[in-house]
Protein backbone atom coordinates (compact mmCIF):
# COMPACT_ATOMS: atom_id res chain seq x y z
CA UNK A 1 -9.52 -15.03 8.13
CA UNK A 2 -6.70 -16.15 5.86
CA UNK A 3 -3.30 -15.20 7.03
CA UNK A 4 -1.24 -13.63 4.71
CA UNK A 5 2.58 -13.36 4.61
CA UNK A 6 2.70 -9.94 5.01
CA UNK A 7 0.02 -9.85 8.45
CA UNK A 8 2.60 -12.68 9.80
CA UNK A 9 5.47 -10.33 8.86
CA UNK A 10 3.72 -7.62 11.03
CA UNK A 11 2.99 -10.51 13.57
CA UNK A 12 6.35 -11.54 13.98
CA UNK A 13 7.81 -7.88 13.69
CA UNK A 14 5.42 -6.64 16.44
CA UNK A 15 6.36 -9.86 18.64
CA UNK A 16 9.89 -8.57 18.66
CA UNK A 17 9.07 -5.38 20.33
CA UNK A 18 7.06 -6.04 22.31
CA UNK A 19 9.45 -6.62 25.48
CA UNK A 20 10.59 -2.94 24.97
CA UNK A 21 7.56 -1.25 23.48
CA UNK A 22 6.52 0.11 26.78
CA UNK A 23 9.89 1.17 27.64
CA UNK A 24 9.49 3.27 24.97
CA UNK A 25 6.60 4.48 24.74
CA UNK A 26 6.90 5.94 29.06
CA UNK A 27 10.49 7.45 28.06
CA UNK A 28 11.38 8.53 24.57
CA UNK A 29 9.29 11.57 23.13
CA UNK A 30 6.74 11.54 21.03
CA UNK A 31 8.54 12.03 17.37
CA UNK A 32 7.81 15.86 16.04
CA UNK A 33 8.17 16.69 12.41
CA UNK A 34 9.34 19.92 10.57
CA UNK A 35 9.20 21.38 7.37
CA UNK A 36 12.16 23.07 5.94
CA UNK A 37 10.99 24.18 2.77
CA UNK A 38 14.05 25.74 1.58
CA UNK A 39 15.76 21.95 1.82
CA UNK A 40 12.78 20.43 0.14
CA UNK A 41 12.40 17.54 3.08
CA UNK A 42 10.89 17.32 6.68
CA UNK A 43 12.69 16.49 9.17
CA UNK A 44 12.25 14.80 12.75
CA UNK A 45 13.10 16.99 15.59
CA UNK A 46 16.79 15.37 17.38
CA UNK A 47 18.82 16.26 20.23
CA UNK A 48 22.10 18.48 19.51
CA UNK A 49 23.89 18.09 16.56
CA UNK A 50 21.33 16.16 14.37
CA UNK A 51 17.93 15.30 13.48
CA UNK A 52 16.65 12.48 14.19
CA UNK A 53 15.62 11.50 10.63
CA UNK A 54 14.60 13.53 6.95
CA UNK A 55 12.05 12.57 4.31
CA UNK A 56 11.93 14.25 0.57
CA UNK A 57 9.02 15.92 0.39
CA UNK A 58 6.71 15.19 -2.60
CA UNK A 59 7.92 16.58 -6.35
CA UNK A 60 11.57 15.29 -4.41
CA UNK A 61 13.37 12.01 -3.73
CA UNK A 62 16.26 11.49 -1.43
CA UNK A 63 19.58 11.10 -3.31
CA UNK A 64 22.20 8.99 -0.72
CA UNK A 65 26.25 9.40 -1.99
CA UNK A 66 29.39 7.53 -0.56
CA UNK A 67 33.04 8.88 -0.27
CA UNK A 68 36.13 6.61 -2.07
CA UNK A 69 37.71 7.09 -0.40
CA UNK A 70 36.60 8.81 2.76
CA UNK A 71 37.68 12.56 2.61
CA UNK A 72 38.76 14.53 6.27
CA UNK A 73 35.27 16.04 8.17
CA UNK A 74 36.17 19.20 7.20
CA UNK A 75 37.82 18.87 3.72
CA UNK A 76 34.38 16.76 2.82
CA UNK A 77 32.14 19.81 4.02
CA UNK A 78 33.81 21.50 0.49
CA UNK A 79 33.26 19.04 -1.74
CA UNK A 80 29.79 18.63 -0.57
CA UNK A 81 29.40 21.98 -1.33
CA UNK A 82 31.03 21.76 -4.46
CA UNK A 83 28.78 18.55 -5.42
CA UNK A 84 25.55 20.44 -4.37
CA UNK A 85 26.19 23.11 -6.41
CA UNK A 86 27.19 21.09 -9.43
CA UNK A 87 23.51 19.00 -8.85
CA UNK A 88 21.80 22.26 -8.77
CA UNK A 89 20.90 22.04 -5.24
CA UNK A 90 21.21 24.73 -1.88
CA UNK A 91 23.10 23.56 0.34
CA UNK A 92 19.73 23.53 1.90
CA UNK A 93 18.65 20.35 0.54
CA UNK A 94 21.95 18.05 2.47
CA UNK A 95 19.78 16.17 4.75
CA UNK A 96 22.23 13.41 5.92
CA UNK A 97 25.59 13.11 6.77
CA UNK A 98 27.62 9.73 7.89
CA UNK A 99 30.76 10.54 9.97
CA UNK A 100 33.67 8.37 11.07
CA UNK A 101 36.19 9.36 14.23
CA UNK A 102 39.21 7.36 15.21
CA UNK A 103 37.44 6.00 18.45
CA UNK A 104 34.18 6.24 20.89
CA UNK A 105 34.41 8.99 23.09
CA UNK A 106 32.83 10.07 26.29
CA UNK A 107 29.94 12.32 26.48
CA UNK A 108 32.00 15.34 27.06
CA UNK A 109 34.59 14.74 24.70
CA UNK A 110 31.30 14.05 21.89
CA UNK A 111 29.92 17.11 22.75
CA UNK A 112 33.48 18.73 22.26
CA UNK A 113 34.06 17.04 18.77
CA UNK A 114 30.63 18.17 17.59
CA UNK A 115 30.51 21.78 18.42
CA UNK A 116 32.20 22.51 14.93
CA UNK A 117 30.34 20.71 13.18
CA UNK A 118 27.22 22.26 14.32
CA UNK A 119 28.74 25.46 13.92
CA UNK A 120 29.98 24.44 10.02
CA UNK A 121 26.41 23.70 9.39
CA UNK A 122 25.17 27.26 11.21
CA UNK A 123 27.54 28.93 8.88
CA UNK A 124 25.54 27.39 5.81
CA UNK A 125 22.39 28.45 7.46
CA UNK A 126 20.85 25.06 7.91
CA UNK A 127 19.36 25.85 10.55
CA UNK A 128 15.27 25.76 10.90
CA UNK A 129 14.29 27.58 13.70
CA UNK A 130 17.16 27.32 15.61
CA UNK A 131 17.30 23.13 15.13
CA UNK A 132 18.96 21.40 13.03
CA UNK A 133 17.31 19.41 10.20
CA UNK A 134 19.91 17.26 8.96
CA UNK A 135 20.53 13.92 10.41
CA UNK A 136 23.75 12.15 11.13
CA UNK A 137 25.31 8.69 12.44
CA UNK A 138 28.34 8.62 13.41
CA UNK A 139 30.92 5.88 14.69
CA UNK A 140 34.26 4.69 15.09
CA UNK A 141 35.72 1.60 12.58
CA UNK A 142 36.95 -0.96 14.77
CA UNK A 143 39.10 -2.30 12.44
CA UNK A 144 41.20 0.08 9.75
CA UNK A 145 40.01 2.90 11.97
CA UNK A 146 40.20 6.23 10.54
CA UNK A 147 43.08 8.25 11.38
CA UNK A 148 40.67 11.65 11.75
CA UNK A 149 37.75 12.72 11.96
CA UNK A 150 36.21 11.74 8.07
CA UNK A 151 32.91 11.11 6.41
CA UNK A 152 31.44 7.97 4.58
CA UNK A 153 28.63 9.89 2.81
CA UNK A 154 25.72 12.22 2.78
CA UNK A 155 22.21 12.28 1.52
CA UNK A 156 20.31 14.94 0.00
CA UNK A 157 17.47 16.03 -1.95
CA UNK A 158 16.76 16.36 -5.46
CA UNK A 159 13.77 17.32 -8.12
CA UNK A 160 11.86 14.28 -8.63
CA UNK A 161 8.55 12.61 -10.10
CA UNK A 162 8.74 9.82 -7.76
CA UNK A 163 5.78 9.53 -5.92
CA UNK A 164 7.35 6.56 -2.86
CA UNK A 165 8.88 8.04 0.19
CA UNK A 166 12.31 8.27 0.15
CA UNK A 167 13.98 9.22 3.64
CA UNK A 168 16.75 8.89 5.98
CA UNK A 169 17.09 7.25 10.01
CA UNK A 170 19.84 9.04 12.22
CA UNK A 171 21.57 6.70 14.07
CA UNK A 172 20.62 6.18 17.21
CA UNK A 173 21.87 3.72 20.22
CA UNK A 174 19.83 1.80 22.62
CA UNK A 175 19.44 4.90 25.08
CA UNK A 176 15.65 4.64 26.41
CA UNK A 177 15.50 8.46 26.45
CA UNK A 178 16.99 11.01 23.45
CA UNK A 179 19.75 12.62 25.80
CA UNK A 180 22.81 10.91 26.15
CA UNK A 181 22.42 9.88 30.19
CA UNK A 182 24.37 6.78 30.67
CA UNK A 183 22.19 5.90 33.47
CA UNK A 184 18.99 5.36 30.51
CA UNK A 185 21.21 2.55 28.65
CA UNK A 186 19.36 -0.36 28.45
CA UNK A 187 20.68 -3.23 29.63
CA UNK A 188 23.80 -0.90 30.38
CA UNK A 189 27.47 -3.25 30.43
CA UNK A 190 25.42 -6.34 28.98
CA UNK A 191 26.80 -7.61 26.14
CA UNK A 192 25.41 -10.91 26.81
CA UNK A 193 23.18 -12.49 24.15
CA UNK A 194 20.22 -11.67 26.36
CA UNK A 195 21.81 -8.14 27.50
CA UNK A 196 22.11 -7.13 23.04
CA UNK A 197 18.87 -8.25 22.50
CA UNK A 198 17.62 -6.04 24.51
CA UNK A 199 19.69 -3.35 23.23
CA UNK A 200 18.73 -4.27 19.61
CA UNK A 201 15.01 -4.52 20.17
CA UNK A 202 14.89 -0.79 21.86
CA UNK A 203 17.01 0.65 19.06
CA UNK A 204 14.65 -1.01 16.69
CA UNK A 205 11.86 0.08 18.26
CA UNK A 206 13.35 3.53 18.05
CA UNK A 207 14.16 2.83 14.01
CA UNK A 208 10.56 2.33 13.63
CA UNK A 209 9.32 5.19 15.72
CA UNK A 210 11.18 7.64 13.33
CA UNK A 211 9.85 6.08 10.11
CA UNK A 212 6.63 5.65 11.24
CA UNK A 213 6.70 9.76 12.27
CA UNK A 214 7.94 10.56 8.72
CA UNK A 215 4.76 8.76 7.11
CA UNK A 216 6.89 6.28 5.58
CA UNK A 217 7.04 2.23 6.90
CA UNK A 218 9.57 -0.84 6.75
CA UNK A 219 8.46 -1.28 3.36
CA UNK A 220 10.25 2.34 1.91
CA UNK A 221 13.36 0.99 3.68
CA UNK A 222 16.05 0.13 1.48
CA UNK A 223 19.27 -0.25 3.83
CA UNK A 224 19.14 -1.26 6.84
CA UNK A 225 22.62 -0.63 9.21
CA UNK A 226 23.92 -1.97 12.26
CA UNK A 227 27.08 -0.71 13.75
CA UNK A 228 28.74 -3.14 16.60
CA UNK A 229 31.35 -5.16 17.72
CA UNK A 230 29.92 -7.85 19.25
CA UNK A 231 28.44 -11.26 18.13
CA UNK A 232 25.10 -10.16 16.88
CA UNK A 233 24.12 -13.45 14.57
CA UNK A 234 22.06 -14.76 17.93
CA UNK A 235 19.78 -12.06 17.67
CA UNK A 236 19.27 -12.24 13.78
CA UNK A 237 16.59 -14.50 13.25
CA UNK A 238 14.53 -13.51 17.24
CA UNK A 239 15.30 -10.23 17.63
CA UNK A 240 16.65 -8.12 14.15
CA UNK A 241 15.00 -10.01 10.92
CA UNK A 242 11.51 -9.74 11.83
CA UNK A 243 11.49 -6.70 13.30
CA UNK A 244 12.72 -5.45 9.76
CA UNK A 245 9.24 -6.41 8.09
CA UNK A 246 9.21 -6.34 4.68
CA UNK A 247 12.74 -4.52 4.48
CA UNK A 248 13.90 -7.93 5.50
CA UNK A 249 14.18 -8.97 2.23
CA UNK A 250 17.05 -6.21 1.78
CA UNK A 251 19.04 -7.78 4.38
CA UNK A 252 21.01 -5.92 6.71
CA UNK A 253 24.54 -4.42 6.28
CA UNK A 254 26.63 -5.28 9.40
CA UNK A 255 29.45 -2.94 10.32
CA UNK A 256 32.47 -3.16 12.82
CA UNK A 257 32.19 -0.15 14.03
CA UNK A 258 31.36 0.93 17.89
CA UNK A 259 28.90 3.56 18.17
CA UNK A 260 30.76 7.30 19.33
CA UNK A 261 29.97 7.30 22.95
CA UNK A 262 31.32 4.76 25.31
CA UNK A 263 29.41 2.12 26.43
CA UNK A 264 26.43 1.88 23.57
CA UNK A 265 26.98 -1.17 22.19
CA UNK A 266 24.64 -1.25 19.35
CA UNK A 267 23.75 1.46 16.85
CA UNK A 268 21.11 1.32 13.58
CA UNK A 269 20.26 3.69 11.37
CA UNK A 270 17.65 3.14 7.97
CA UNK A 271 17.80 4.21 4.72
CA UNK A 272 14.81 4.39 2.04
CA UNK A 273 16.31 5.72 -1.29
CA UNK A 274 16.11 4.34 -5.11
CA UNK A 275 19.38 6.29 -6.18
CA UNK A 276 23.53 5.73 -4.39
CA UNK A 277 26.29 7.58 -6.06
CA UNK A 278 30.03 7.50 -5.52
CA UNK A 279 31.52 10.44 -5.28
CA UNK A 280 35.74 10.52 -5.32
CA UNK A 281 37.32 13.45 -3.61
């Protein structure tokens, strides 16, 4: 049988999991999808404050948009508004949202911080059966950190003839279960080259799980995003690059950023979308 480049892709890909595939597969849930037909996307049942990822559904394509520069949490809910309404679009159909806070915080204190938001997004009735259906990363600039709470961008859905999936990953850090127990960190206080490549194969691993769940594969993605501060470029090539498949070819767009909760080291999320706007407050 001839071996094509894209079966060695999967080859390679699938023999970068592997060391944490049946981590996964014993701890985190199986993924569970939703309709909300009044956004126009499904979404991947989360934990708390987010979903855990959003795809258009068809007759809709996901539209992602970036602050410049990057507006105060709530000041940005407004103009998001604003900008929806503009577009012609519920508020509905916001599917994604990209925070930024000042530093990492502990589990209490995130739970704290994101009580508002979740109760912003209640007020716009977001809400599908009591979860909610937008997904979210969120994490704190290293360097130039924001002064407040602010947001980097937001994704959401528009009328469309584009048949391709178009979809967004929450960010999610290399917890082997979907609460935020410390204790379930892998490779928890390891930020040895061996100790982040484990943490970068379960978040991948987790990164694939969700687009896999949304019908959609590595080949939709369009951005891939890694959010760390520590010397990643040993993993790149073993661990990160092949595990990417065919969105390889996109690259990967590295930022300093820790994720929001201390002591996750490494953070992803994916994006598969054919239109990126900036929008200035």
């Amino acid at each position: 049988m001839e071996l094509t480049r894209r079966r060695l892709t999967q080859i390679l890909a699938g023999t970068a999991l592997a060391a944490c595939a049946q981590q996964q597969d014993s701890a985190q849930e199986e993924p569970v999808v939703i309709d909300n037909p009044k956004g126009n996307f499904q979404f991947v049942k989360g934990s708390g404050p987010y979903s855990s990822g959003a795809v258009a559904s068809p007759g809709f394509e996901v539209v992602h948009a970036i602050f410049q520069p990057l507006p105060e949490l709530f000041s940005a809910f407004e103009i998001i508004e604003k900008h929806l309404e503009a577009a012609g679009r519920p508020l509905n159909a916001l599917c994604g949202m990209e925070l930024r806070i000042p530093k990492a915080l502990s589990v209490e204190d995130f739970n704290t911080f994101n009580q508002p938001y979740i109760d912003r997004l209640e007020a716009w009735k977001l809400h599908v059966d009591g979860l909610n259906p937008v997904a979210r990363t969120n994490v704190a600039p290293t360097v130039r950190p924001v002064s407040q709470p602010s947001v980097y961008g937001f994704s959401y859905t528009v009328p469309s003839d584009y048949t391709g999936k178009t979809f967004v990953v929450a960010g999610a850090g290399e917890f082997r279960t979907s609460g935020l127990d410390e204790d379930n960190l892998v490779a928890r206080g390891d930020t040895s080259t061996a100790g982040l490549t484990q943490k970068a194969e379960m978040v991948l691993s987790i990164m694939t799980s969700r687009i896999e769940a949304m019908g959609a594969s590595w080949a939709d993605a369009t951005q891939s995003n890694i959010y760390c501060i520590h010397d990643i470029h040993p993993l790149m090539a073993g661990a990160i690059v092949p595990a990417l498949a065919e969105a390889s070819i996109h690259g990967v767009r590295w930022f300093y950023a820790q994720p929001p909760v201390l002591e996750v080291e490494y953070e992803m999320d994916v994006r598969g979308v054919r239109k990126e706007i900036i929008v200035t407050p």
